[in-house]
N, C-alpha and C. Protein backbone atom coordinates (compact mmCIF):
# COMPACT_ATOMS: atom_id res chain seq x y z
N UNK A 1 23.60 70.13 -58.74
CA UNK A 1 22.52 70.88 -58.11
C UNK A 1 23.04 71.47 -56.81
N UNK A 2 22.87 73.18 -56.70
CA UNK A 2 23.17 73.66 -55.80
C UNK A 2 22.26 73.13 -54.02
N UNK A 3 22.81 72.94 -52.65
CA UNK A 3 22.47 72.34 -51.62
C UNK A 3 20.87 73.38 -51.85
N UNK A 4 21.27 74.52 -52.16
CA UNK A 4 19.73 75.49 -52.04
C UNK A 4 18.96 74.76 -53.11
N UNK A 5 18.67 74.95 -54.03
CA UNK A 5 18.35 73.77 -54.70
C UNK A 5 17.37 72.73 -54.61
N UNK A 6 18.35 71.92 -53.98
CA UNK A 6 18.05 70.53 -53.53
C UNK A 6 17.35 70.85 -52.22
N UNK A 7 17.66 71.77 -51.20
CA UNK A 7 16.23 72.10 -49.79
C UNK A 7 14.73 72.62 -50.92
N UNK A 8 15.33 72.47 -51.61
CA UNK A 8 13.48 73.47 -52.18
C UNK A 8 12.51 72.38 -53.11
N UNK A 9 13.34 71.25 -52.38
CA UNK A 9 12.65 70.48 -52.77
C UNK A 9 11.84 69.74 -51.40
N UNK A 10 12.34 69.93 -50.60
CA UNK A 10 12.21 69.18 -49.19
C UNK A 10 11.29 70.51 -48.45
N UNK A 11 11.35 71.93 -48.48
CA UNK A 11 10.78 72.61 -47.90
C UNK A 11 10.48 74.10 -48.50
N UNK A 12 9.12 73.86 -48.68
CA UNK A 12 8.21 74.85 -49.37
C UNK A 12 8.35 76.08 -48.80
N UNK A 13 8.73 77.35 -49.39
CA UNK A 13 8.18 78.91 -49.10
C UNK A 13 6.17 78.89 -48.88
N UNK A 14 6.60 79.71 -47.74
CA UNK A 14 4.87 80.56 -47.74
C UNK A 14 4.97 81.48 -47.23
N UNK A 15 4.26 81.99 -47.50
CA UNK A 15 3.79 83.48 -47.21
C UNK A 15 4.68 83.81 -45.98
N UNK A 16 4.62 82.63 -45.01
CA UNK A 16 4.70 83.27 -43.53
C UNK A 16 5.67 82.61 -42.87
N UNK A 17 6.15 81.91 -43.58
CA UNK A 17 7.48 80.78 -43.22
C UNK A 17 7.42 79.51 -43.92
N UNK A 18 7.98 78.15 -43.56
CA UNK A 18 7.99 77.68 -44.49
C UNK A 18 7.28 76.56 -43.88
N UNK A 19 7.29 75.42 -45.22
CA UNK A 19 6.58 73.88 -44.95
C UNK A 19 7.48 72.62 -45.40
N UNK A 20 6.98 71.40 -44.72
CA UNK A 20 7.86 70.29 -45.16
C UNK A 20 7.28 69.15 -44.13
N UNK A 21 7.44 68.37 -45.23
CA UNK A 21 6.92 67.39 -43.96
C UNK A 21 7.93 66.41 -43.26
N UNK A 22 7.23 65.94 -42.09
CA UNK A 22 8.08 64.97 -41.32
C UNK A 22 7.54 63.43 -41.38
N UNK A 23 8.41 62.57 -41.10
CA UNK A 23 7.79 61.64 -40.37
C UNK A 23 8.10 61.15 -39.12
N UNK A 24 7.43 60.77 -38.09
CA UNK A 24 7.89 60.65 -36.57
C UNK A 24 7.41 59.29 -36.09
N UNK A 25 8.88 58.66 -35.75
CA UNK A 25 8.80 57.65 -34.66
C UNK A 25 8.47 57.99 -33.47
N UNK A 26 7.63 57.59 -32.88
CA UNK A 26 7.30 57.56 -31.55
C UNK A 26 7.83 56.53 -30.59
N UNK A 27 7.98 56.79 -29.31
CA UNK A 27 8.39 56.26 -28.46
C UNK A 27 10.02 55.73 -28.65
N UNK A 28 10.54 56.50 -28.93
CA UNK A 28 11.57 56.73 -29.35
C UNK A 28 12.46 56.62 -28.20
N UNK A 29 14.32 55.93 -27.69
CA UNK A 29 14.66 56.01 -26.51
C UNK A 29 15.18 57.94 -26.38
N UNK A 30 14.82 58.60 -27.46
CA UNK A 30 15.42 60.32 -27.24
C UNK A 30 14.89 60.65 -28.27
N UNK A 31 14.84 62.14 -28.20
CA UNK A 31 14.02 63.15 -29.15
C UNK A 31 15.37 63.42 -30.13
N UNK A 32 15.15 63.02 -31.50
CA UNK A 32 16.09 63.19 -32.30
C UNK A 32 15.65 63.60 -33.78
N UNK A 33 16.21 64.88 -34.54
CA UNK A 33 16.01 65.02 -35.72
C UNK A 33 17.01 63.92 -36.75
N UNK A 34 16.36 63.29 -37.44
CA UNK A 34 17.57 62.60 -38.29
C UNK A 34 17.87 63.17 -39.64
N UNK A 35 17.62 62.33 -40.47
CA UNK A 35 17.92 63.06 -42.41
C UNK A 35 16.40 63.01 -43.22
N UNK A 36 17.22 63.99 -43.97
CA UNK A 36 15.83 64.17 -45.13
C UNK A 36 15.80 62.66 -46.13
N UNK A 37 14.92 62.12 -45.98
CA UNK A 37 14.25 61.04 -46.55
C UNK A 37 13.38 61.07 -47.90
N UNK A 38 13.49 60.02 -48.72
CA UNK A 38 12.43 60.29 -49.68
C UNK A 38 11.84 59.10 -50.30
N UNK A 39 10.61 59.43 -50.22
CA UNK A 39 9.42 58.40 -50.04
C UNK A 39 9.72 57.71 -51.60
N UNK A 40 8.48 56.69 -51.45
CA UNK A 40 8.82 56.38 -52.86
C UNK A 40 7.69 56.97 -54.12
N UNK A 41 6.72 57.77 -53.55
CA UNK A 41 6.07 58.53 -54.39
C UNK A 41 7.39 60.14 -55.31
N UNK A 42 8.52 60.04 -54.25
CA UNK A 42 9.47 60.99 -54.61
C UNK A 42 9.63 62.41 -53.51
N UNK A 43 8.43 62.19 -53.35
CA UNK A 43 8.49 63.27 -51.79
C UNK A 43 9.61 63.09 -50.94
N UNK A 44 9.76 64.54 -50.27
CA UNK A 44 10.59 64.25 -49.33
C UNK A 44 10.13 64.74 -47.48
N UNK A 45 10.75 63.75 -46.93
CA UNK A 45 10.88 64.24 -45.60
C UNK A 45 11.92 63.87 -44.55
N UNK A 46 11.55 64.74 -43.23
CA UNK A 46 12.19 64.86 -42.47
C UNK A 46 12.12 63.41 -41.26
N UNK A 47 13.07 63.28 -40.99
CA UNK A 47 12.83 61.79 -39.98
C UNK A 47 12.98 62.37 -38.46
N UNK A 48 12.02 62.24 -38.03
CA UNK A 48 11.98 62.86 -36.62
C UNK A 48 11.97 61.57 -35.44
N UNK A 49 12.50 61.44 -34.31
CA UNK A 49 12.24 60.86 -33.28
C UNK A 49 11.80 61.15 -31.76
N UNK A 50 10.40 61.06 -31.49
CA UNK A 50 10.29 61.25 -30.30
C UNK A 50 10.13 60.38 -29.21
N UNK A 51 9.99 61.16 -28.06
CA UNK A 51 10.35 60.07 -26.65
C UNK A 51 9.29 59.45 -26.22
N UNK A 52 8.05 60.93 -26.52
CA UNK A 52 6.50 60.26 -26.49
C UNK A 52 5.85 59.43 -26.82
N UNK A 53 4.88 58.85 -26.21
CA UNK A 53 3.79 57.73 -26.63
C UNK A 53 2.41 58.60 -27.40
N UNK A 54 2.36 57.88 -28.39
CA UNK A 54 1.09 59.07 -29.79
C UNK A 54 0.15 58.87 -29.10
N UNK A 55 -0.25 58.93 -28.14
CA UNK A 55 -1.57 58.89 -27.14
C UNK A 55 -2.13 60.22 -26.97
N UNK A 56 -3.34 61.13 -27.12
CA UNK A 56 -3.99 61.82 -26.96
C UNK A 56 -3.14 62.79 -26.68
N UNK A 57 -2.67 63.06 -28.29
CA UNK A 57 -2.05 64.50 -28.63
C UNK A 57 -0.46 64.38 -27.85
N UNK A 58 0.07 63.26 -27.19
CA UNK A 58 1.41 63.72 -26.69
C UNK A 58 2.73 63.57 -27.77
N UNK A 59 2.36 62.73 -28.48
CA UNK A 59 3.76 62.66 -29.46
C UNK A 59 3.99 64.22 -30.29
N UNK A 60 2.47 64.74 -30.46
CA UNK A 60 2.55 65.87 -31.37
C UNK A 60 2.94 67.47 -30.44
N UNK A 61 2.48 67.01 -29.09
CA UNK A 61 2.80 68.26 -27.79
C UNK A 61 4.83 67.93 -28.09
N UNK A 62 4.99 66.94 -27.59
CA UNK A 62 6.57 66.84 -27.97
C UNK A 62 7.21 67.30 -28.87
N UNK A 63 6.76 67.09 -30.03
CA UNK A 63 7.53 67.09 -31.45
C UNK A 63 7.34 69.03 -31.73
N UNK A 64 6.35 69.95 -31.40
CA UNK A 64 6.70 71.04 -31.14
C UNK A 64 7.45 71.80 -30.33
N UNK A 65 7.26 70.78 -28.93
CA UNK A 65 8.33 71.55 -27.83
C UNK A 65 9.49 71.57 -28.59
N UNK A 66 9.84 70.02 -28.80
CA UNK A 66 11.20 69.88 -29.15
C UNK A 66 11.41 70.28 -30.49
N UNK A 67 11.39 70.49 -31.26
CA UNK A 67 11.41 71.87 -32.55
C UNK A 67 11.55 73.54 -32.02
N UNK A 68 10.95 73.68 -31.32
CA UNK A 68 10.59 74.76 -31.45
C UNK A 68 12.32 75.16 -29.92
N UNK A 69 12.46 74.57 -29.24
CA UNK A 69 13.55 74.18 -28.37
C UNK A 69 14.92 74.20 -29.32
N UNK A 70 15.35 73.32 -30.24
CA UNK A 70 16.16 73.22 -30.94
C UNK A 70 16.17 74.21 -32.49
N UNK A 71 15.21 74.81 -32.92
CA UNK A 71 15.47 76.21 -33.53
C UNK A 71 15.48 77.43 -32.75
N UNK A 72 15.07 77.07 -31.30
CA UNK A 72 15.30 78.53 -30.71
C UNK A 72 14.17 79.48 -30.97
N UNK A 73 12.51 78.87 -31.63
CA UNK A 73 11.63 79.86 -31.72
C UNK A 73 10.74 79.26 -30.36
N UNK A 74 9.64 80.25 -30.66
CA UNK A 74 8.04 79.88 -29.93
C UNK A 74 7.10 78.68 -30.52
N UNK A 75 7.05 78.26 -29.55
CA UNK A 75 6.28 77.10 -29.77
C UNK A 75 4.82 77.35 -31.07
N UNK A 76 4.61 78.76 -30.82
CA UNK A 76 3.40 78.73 -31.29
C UNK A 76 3.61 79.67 -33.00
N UNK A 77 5.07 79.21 -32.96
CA UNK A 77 5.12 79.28 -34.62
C UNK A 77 5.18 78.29 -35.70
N UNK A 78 5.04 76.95 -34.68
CA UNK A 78 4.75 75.42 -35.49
C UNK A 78 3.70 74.91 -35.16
N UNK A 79 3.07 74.78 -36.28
CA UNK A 79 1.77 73.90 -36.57
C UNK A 79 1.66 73.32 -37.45
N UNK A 80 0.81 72.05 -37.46
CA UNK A 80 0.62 70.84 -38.25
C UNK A 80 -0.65 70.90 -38.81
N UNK A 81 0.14 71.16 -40.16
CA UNK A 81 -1.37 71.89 -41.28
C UNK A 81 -2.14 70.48 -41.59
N UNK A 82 -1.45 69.46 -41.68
CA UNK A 82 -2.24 68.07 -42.00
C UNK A 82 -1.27 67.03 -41.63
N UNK A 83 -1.73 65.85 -41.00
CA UNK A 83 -1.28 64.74 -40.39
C UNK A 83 -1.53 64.48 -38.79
N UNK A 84 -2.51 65.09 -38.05
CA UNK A 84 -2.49 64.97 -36.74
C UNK A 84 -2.17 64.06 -36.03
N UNK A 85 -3.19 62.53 -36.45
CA UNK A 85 -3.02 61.58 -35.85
C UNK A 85 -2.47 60.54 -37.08
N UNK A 86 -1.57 60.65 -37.60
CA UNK A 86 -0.52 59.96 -38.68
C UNK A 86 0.71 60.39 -38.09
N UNK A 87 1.90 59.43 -38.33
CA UNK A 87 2.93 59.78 -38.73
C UNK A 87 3.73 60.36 -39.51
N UNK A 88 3.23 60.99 -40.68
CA UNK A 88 3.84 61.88 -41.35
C UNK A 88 3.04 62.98 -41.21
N UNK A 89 3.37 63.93 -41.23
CA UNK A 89 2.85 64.70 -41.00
C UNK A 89 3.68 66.30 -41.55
N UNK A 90 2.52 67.26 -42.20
CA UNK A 90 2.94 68.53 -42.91
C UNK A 90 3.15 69.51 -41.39
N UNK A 91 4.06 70.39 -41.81
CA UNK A 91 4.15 71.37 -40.82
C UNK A 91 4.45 72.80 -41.16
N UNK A 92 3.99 73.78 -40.79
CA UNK A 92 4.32 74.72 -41.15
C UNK A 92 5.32 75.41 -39.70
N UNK A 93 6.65 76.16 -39.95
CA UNK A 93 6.65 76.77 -39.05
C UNK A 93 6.73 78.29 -39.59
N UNK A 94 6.50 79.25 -38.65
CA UNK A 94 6.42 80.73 -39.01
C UNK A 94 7.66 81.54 -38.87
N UNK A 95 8.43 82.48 -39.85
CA UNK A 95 9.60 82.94 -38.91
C UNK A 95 9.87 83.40 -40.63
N UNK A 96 11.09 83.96 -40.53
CA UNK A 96 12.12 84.04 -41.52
C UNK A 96 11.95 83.00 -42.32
N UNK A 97 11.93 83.10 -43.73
CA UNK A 97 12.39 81.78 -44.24
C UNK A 97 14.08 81.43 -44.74
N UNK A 98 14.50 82.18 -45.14
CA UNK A 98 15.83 82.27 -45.16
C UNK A 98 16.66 81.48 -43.60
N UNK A 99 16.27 82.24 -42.52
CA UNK A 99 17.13 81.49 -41.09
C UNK A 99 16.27 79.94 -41.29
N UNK A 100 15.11 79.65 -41.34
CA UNK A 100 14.54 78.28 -41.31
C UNK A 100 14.94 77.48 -42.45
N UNK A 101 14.85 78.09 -43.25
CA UNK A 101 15.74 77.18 -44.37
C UNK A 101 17.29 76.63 -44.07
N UNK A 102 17.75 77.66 -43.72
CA UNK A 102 19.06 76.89 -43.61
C UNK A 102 19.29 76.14 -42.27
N UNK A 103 18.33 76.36 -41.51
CA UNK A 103 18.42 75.71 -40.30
C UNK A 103 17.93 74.06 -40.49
N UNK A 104 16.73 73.96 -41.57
CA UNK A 104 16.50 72.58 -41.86
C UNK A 104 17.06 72.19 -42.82
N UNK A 105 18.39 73.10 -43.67
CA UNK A 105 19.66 72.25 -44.40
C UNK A 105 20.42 71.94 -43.71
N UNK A 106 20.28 71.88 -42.53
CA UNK A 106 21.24 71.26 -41.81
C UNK A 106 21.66 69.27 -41.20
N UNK A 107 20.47 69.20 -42.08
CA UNK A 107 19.84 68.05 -41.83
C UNK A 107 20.18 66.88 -42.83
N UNK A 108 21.78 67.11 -43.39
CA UNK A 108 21.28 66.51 -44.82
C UNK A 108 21.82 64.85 -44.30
């Protein structure tokens, strides 16, 4: 199975960029993307680490800065279509899907 492939399983096309979900440690000693993970329903996700405490919206204020910081977009092209106050959590970000795709194969 080609690496393209195997991301299209981890992160969905839409209309307007793409989706995938994460899951995020909080309080983390550094903000760190790790590897694509897969649950045991077969899903897959992304292992995220942040520095924040999940207290009234800060783990999720973080986890966009720092995304949106380390792809180099606007903050206000990632949003969290479902999982607010969970740890896993769906995300959409907006942009190219082609540059975002390969930017979250980078992750393997």
């Amino acid at each position: 199975m080609s690496n393209e492939n195997a991301l299209d399983k981890h992160v969905r096309t839409q209309e307007n960029g793409v989706s995938f979900y994460v899951k995020i440690t909080p309080q983390a000693p550094q903000n760190k993307i790790g590897l694509w993970c897969q649950a045991s329903d077969d899903s897959w996700f992304l292992k995220i680490m942040i520095k924040a405490t999940p207290e009234k919206g800060k783990a999720n204020q973080t986890l966009i800065q720092f995304l949106a910081k380390t792809f180099k977009i606007r903050q206000s092209a990632i949003s969290i279509l479902h999982g607010n106050t969970d740890r896993m959590k769906l995300l959409l970000i907006e942009g190219d899907t082609l540059i975002l795709k390969d930017l979250l194969g980078r992750y393997k």
